[in-house]
Protein backbone atom coordinates (compact mmCIF):
# COMPACT_ATOMS: atom_id res chain seq x y z
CA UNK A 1 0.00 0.00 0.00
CA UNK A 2 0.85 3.60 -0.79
CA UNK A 3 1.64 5.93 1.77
CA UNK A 4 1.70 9.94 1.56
CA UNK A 5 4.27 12.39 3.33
CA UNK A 6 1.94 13.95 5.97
CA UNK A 7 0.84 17.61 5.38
CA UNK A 8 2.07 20.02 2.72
CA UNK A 9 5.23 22.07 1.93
CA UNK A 10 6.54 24.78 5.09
CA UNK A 11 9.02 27.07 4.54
CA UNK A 12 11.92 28.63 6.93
CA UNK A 13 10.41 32.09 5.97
CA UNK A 14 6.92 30.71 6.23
CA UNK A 15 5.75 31.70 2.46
CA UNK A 16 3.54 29.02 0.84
CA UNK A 17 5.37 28.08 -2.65
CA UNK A 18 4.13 25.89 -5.74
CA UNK A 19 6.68 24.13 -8.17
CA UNK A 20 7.59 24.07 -11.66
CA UNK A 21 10.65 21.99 -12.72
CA UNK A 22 12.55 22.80 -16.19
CA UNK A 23 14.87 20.17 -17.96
CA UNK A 24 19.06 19.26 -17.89
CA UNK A 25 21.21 16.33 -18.74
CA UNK A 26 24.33 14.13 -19.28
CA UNK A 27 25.31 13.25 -23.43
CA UNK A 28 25.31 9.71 -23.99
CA UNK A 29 26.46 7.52 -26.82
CA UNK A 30 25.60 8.86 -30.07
CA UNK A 31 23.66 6.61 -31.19
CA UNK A 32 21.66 6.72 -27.95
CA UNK A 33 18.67 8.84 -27.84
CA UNK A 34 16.22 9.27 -24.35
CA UNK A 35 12.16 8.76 -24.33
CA UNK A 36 12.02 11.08 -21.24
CA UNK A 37 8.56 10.21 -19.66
CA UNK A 38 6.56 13.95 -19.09
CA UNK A 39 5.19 15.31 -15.65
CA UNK A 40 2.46 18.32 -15.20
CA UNK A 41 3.77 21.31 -13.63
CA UNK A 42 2.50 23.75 -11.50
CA UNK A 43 2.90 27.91 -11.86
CA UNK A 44 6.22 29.11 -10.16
CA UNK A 45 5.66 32.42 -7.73
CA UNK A 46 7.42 35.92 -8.13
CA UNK A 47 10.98 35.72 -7.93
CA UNK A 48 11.54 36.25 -3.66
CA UNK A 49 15.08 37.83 -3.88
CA UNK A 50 18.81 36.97 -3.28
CA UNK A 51 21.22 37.38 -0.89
CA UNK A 52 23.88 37.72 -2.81
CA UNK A 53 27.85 38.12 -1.97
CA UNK A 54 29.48 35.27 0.27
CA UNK A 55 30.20 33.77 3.58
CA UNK A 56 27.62 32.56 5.62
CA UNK A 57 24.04 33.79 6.78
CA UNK A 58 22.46 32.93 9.92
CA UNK A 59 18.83 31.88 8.83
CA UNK A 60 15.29 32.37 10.24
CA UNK A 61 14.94 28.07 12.41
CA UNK A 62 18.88 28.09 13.15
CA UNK A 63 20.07 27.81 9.71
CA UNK A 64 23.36 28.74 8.45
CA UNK A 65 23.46 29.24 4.61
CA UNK A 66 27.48 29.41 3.23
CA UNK A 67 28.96 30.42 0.04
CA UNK A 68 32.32 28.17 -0.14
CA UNK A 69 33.51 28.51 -2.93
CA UNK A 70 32.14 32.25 -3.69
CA UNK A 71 34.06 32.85 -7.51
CA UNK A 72 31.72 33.87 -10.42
CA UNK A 73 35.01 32.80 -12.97
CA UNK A 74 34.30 29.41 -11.99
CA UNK A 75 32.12 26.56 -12.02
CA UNK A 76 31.65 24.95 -8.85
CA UNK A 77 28.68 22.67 -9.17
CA UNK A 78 27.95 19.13 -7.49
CA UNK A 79 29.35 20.12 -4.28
CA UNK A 80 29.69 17.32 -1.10
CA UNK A 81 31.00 17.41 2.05
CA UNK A 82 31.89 14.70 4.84
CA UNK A 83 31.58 14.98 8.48
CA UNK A 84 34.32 13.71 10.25
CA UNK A 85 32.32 11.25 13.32
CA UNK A 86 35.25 12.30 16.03
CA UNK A 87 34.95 15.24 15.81
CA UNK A 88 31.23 17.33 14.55
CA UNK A 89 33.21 20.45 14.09
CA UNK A 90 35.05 19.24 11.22
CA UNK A 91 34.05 19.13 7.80
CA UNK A 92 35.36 18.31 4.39
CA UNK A 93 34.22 20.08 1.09
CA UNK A 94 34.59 18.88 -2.39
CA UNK A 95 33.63 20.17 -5.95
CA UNK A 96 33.99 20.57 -9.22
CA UNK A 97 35.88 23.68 -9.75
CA UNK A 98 35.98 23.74 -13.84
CA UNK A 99 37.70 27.19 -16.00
CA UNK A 100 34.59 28.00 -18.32
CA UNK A 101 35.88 28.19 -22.18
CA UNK A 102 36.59 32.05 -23.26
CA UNK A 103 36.57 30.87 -26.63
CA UNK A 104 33.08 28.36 -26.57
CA UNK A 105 30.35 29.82 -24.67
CA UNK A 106 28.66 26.85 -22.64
CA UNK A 107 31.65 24.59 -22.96
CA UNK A 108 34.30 23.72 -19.98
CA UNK A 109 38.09 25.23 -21.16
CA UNK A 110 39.49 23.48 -18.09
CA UNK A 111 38.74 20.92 -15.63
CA UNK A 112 39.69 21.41 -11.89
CA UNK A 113 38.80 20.11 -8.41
CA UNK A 114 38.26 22.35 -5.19
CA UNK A 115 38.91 21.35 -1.69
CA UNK A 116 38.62 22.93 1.96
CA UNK A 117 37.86 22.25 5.26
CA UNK A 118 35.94 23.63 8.40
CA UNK A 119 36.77 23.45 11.90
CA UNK A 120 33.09 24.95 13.08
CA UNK A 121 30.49 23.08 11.71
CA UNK A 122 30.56 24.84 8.22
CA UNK A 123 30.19 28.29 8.97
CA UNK A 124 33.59 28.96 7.83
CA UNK A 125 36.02 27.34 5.69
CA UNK A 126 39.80 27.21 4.35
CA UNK A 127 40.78 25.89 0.75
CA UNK A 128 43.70 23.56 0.07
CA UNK A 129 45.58 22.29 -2.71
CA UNK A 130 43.45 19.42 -4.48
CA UNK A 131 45.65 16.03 -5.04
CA UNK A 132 45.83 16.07 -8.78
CA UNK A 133 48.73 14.62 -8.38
CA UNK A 134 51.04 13.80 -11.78
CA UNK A 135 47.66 14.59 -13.67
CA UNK A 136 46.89 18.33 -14.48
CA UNK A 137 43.20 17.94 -15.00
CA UNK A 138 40.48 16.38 -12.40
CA UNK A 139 37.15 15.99 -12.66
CA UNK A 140 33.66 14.94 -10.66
CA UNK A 141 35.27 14.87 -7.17
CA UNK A 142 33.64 12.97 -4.34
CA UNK A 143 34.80 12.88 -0.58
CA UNK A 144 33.12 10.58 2.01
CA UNK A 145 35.27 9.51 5.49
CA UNK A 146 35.83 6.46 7.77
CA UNK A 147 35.30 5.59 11.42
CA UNK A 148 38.88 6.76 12.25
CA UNK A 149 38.11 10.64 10.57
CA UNK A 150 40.20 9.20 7.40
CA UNK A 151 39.25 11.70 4.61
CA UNK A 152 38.65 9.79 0.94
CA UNK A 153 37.84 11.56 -2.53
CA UNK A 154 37.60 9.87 -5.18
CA UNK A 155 37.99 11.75 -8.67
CA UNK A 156 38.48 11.38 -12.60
CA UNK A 157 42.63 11.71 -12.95
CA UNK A 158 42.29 13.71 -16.62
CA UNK A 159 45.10 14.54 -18.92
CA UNK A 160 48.62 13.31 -19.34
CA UNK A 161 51.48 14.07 -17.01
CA UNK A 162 53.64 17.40 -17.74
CA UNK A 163 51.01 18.56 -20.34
CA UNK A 164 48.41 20.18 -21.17
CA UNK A 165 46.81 17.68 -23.19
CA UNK A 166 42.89 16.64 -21.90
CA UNK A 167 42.42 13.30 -24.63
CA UNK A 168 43.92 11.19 -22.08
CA UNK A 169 45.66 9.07 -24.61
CA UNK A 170 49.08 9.44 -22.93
CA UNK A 171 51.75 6.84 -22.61
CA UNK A 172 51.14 6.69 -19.06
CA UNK A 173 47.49 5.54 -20.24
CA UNK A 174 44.01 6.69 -20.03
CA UNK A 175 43.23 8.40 -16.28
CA UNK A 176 41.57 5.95 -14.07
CA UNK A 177 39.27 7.24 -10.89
CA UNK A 178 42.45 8.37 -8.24
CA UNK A 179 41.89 8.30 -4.24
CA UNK A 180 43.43 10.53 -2.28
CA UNK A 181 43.40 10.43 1.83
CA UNK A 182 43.64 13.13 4.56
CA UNK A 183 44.14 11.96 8.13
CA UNK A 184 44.23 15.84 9.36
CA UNK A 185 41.00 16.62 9.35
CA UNK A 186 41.58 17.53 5.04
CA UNK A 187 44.22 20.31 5.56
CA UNK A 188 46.52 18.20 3.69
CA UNK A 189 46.18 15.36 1.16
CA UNK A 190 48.07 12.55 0.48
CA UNK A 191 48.73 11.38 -3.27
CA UNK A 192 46.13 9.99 -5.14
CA UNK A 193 46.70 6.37 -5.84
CA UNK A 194 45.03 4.60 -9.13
CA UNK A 195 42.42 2.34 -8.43
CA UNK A 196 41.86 -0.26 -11.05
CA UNK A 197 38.40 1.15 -12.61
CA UNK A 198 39.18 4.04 -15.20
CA UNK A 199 37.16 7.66 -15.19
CA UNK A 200 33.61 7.45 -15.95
CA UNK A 201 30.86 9.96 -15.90
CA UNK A 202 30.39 10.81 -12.39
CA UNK A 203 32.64 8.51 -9.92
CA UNK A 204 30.78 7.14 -7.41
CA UNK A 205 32.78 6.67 -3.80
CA UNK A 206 31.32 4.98 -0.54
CA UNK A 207 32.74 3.69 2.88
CA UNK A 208 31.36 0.44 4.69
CA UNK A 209 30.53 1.78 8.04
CA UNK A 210 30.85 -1.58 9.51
CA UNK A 211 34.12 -2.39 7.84
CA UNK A 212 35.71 0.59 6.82
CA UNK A 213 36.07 -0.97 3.14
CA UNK A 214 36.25 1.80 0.54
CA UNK A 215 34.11 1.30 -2.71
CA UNK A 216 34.88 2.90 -5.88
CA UNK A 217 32.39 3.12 -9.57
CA UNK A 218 34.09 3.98 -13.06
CA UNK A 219 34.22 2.28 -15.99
CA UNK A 220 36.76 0.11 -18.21
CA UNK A 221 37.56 2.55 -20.84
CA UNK A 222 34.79 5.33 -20.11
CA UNK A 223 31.31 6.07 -18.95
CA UNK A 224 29.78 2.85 -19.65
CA UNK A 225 29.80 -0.05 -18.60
CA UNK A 226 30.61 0.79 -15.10
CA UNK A 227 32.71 -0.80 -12.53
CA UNK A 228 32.89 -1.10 -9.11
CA UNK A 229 36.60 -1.71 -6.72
CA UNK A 230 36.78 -2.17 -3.42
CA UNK A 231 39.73 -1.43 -1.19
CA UNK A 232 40.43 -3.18 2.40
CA UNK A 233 43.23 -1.28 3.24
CA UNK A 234 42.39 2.27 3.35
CA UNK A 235 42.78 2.90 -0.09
CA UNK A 236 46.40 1.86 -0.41
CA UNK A 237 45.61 -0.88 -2.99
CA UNK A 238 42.76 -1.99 -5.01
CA UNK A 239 41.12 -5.21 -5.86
CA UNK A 240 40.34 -5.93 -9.43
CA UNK A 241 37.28 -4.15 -11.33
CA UNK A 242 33.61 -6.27 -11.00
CA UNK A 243 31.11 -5.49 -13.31
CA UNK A 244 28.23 -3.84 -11.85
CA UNK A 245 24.57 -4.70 -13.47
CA UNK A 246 24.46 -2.53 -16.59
CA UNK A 247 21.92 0.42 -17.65
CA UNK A 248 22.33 3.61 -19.56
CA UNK A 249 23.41 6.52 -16.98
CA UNK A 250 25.33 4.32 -15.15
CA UNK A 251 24.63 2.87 -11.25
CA UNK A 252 24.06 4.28 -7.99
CA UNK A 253 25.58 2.25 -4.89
CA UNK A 254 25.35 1.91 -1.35
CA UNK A 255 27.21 -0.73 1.15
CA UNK A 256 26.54 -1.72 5.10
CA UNK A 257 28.07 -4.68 6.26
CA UNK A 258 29.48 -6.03 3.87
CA UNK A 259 26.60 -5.75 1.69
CA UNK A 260 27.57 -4.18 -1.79
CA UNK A 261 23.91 -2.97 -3.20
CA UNK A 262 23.08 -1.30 -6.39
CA UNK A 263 19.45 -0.82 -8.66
CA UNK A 264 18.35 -0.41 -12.11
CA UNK A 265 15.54 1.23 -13.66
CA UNK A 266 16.38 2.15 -16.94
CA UNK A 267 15.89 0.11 -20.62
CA UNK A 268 16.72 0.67 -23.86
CA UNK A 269 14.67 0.03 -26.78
CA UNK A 270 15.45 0.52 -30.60
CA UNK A 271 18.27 2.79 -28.89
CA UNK A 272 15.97 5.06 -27.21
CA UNK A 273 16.39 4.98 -23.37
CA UNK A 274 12.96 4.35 -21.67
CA UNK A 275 11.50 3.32 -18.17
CA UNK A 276 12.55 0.22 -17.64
CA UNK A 277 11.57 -2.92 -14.66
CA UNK A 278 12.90 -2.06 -11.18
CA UNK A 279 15.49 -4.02 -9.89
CA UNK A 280 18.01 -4.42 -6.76
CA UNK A 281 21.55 -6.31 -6.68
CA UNK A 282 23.19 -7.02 -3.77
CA UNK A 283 26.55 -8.51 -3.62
CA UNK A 284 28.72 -9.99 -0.55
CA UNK A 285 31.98 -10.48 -2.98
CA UNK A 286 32.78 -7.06 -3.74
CA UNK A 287 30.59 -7.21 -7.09
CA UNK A 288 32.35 -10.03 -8.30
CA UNK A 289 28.69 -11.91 -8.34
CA UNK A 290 25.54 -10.48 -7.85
CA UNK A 291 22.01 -11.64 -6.45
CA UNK A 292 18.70 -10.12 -8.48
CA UNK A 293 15.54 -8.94 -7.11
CA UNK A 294 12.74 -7.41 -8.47
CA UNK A 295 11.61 -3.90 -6.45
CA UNK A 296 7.82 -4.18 -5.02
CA UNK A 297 5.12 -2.51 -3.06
CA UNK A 298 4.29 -3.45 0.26
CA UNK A 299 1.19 -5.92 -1.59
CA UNK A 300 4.13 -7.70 -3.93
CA UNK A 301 3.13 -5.71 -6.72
CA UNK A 302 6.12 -4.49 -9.26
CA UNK A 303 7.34 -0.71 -8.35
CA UNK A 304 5.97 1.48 -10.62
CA UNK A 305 7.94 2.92 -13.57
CA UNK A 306 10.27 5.83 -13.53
CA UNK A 307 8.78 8.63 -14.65
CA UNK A 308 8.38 12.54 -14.55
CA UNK A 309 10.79 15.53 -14.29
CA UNK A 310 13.76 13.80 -12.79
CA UNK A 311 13.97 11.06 -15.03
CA UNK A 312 17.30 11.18 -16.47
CA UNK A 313 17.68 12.85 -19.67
CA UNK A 314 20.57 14.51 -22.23
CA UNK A 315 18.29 17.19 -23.10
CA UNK A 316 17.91 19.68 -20.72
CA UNK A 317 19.26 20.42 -16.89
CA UNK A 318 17.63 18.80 -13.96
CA UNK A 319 17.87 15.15 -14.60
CA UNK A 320 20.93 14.07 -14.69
CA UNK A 321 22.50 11.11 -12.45
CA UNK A 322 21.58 7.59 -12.65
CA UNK A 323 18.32 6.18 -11.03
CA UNK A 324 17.03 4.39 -8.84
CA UNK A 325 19.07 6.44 -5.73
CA UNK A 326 20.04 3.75 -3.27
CA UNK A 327 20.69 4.09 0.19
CA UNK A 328 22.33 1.91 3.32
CA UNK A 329 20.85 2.10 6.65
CA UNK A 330 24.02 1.75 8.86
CA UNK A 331 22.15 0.55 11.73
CA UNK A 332 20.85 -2.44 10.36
CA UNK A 333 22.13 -5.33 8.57
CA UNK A 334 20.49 -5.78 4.72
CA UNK A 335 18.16 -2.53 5.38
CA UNK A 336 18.61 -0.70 1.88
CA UNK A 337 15.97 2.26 0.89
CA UNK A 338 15.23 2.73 -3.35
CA UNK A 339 13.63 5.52 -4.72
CA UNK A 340 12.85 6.79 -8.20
CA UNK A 341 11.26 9.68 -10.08
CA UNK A 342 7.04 9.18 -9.94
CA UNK A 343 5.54 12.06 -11.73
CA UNK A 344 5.49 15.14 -9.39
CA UNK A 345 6.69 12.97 -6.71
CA UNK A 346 9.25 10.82 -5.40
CA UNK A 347 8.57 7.03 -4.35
CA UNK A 348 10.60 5.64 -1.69
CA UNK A 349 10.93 1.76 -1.08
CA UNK A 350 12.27 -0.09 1.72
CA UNK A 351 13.53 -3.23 2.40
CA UNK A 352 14.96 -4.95 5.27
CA UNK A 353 16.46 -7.82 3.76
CA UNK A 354 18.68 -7.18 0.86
CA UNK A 355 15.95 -7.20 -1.11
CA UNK A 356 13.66 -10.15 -0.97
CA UNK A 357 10.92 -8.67 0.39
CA UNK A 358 9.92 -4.85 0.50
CA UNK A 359 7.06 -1.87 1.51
CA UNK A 360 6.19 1.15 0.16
CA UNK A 361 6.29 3.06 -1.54
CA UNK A 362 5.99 6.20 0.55
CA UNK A 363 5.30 9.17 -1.98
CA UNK A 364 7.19 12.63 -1.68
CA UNK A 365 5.54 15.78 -2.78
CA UNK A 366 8.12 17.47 -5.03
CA UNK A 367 7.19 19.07 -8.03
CA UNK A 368 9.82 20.43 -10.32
CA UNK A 369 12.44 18.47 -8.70
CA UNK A 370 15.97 18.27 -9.86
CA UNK A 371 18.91 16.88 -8.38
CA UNK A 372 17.79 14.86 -5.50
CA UNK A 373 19.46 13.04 -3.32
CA UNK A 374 18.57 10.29 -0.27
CA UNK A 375 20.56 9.24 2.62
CA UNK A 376 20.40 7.62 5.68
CA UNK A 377 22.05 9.33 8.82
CA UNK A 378 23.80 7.40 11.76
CA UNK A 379 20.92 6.85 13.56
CA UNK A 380 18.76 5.56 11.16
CA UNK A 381 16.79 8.78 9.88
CA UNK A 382 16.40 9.04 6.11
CA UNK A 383 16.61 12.42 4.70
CA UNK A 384 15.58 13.25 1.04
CA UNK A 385 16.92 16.52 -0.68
CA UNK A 386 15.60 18.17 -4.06
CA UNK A 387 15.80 21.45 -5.78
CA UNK A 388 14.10 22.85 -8.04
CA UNK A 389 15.01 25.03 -11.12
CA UNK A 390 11.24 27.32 -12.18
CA UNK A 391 12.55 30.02 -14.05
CA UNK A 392 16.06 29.31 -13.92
CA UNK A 393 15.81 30.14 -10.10
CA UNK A 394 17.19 28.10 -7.60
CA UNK A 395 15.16 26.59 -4.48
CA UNK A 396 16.28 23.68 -2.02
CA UNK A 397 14.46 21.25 -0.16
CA UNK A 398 14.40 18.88 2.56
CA UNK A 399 12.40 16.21 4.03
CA UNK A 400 13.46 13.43 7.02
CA UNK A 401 11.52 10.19 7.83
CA UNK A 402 12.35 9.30 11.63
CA UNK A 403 10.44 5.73 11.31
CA UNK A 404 12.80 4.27 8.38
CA UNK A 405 11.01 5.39 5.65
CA UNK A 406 7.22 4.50 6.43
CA UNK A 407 6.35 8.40 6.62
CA UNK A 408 8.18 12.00 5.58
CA UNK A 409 7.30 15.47 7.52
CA UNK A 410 6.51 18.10 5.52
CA UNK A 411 9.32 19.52 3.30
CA UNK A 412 11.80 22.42 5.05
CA UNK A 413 12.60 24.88 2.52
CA UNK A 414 16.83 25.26 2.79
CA UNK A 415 17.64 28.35 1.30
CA UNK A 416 16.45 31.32 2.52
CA UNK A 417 15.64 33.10 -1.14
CA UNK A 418 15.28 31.56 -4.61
CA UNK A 419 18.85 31.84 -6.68
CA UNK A 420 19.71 32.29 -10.33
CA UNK A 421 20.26 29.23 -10.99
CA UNK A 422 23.61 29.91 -13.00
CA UNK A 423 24.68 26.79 -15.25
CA UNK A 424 25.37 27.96 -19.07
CA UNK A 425 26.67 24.55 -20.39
CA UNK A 426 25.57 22.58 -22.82
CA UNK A 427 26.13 19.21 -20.89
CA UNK A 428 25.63 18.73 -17.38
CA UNK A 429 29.17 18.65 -16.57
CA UNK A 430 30.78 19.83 -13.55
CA UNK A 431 26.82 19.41 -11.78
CA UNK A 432 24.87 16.45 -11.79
CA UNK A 433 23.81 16.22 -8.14
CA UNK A 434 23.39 17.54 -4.85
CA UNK A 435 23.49 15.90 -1.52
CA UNK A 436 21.97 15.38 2.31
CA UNK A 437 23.99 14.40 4.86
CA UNK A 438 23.32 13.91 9.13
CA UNK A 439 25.38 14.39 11.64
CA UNK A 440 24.21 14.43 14.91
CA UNK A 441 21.73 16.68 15.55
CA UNK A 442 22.61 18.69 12.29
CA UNK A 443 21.33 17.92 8.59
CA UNK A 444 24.02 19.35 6.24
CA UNK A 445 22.63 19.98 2.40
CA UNK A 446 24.54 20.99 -0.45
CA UNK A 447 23.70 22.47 -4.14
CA UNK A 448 25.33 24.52 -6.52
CA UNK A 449 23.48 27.73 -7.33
CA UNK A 450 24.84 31.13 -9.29
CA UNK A 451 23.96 33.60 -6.28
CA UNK A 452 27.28 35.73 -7.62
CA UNK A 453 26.09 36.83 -10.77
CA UNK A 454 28.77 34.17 -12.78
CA UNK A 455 29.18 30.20 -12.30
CA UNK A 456 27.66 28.33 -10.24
CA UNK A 457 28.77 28.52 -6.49
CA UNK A 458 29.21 25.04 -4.09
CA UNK A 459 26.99 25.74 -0.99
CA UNK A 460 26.40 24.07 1.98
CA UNK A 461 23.67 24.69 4.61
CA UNK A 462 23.27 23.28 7.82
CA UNK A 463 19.33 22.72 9.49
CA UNK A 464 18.78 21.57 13.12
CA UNK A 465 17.65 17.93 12.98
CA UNK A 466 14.90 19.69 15.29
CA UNK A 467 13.27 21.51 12.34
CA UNK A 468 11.93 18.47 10.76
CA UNK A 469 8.52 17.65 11.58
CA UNK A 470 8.65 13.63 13.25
């Protein structure tokens, strides 16, 4: 049976908004074209300001709203940032931090990553050097850390060594996805080591919680198909590449325990890219083999189809990173949360046992959504994260589930005032997500938004836990 997120959409500045979403994407394969289901949209209010400028604001509910990065020059999307668990007070920020081409309006002239730390919860930061290493280019940057406050990012190592060249065909060989570690709190980095999957679209990175294993996604020789590696020695060395279950757009992951899961939603038919059955793979060999199971309601009935706004498409700018979104609930063994793009909505399934058996789905008002993002906390909340991009304004959103899933408070407006949203490319390069994270009694969010007048800017915004209707 269905379930519906109780009550409607507050706000932090208590003004009642509705939704419209616009379009973004990833380029695929030439040859591969996308049948991008539709959604109805809703009428977008009058634009409600901007603050403008950098550092951090102080919000109306105990937010604090922070510029990072705060350069118009540059683009600064898909920002992330880990929390290290011995200590609140320090954080880790990572981004994209790509040179727009002079030359080619809407097209990236050089890639970069940026980096910096905070030792107060976020509300103020210091950048460091990024560990390109030998490699002069970097791209899609991840960070997540380990139960000892061990720092990870995981990144696309682009270009060959003492040039300038981007092709990657270099002696050396093509760039594979590097790790790099920081075990001061991300004031310094060590070198990045090559794992044994090459650079794909977006990297994906996560850390067993249980284990402390380190999981890396890229592909062979590209995007697609995509791999997965798995290091059990804090990144020093890498096991060889697994194949991970294949679908355009590539594969989310999430790991507890020892449990290595993944989900795909996604067909493709005549080479069109279209809604495909829902399915979960969980693997306890490091993805060298993988169990299937089909995704259900709580009655046994197949999940419904992907469809609507956030469905992943090459054509415009909202939809752009691979579906279903999969989440690992660290406080339970086999306890795995799915959800997808449902119209104006997001559906959310849980199961409990790696798969076999599931309920939901609990629905998510969120029209216009872009860029979500869902994530279990420490504890076991589950917090779900969207913007949306009416008008090519900017305006985040965030929702927690205190009962595993079963039921969402009303959403929690982020931001204090809509943005511009400030992305000019013609590919969704260098911003193709967002994130929630918890820690402690703080939810931390983080989007990319143009509030500078130029490229987009990496902020991150911390929210009581307190604000979020139980």
């Amino acid at each position: 049976m269905s379930k519906t997120v109780r009550g409607s959409s507050r706000t932090v500045t208590g003004l009642s908004r509705t939704l419209k979403g616009a379009g973004i994407g990833i380029a695929l394969a030439a040859t591969v074209t996308l049948a991008v289901p539709g959604a109805a949209s809703a009428a977008w209010p009058l634009d409600f300001g901007s603050l403008g400028g950098s550092g951090s604001a102080a919000l109306a509910g105990g937010i604090t709203e922070v510029n990072v990065t705060n350069d118009p020059s540059r683009l600064n999307g898909q920002p992330v940032v880990a929390v290290n668990p011995n200590n609140p007070n320090n954080l880790v920020y990572i981004s994209a931090n790509h040179v727009p081409d002079p030359d080619n309006h809407g097209e990236v002239g050089e890639f970069q990553c940026y980096s910096a730390y905070s030792m107060d919860r976020g509300k103020s930061w210091t950048k460091t050097e990024f560990p390109n290493g030998d490699r002069p280019f970097c791209g899609d940057p991840n960070v997540a850390v380990d139960s000892t406050g061990t720092f990870f990012t995981a990144f696309n190592r682009l270009g060959c060594p003492g040039t300038d060249d981007l092709s990657g065909a270099c002696p050396q060989g093509a760039g594979r996805v590097g790790v790099a570690r920081s075990v001061d709190g991300g004031k310094t980095w060590s070198a990045p080591v090559d794992t044994t999957v090459f650079r794909a679209t977006t990297p994906r990175l996560r850390i067993d919680s249980a284990t402390d294993d380190v999981y890396v996604v890229g592909g062979p020789s590209g995007p697609s198909p995509h791999q997965v590696a798995v290091s059990s020695d804090n990144g020093l060395t890498w096991g060889p590449m697994a194949a991970l279950p294949n679908q355009a757009f590539g594969n989310q992951i999430a790991v507890h325990d020892g449990v290595l899961a993944t989900a795909n939603a996604l067909a493709v038919d005549n080479n069109v890219v279209v809604p495909g059955e829902v399915r979960f793979f969980t693997s306890t060999d490091g993805g060298a083999t993988f169990a299937s199971h089909a995704v259900t309601d709580s009655n046994g009935a197949p999940a419904r189809l992907p469809n609507g706004v956030a469905f992943p498409d090459n054509v415009g700018k909202t939809a752009t990173d691979p579906i279903p979104w999969v989440t690992a609930d660290p406080t339970a063994h086999g306890r795995f949360a799915v959800m997808l793009p449902d119209g104006n909505n997001f559906a959310v399934y849980v199961t409990a046992d790696s798969g076999v058996t599931w309920a939901g789905p609990t629905t998510i008002p969120a029209a216009g959504a872009a860029k979500p993002w869902i994530e279990y906390g420490p504890d076991g909340q589950l917090g779900v994260m969207w913007r949306t991009l009416g008008n090519d304004t900017v305006n985040v959103y965030a929702t927690v589930s205190f009962n595993g899933g079963t039921t969402f408070g009303p959403a929690v407006q982020i931001n204090q005032a809509a943005q511009p949203f400030g992305f000019h490319y013609s590919s969704s390069g260098g911003d193709e997500f967002s994130r929630i994270l918890f820690a402690g009694n703080d939810v931390y969010v983080t989007w990319g938004d143009g509030r500078t007048g130029g490229e987009l800017d990496g902020i991150v915004a911390r929210a009581p836990l307190s604000m979020f209707q139980r």
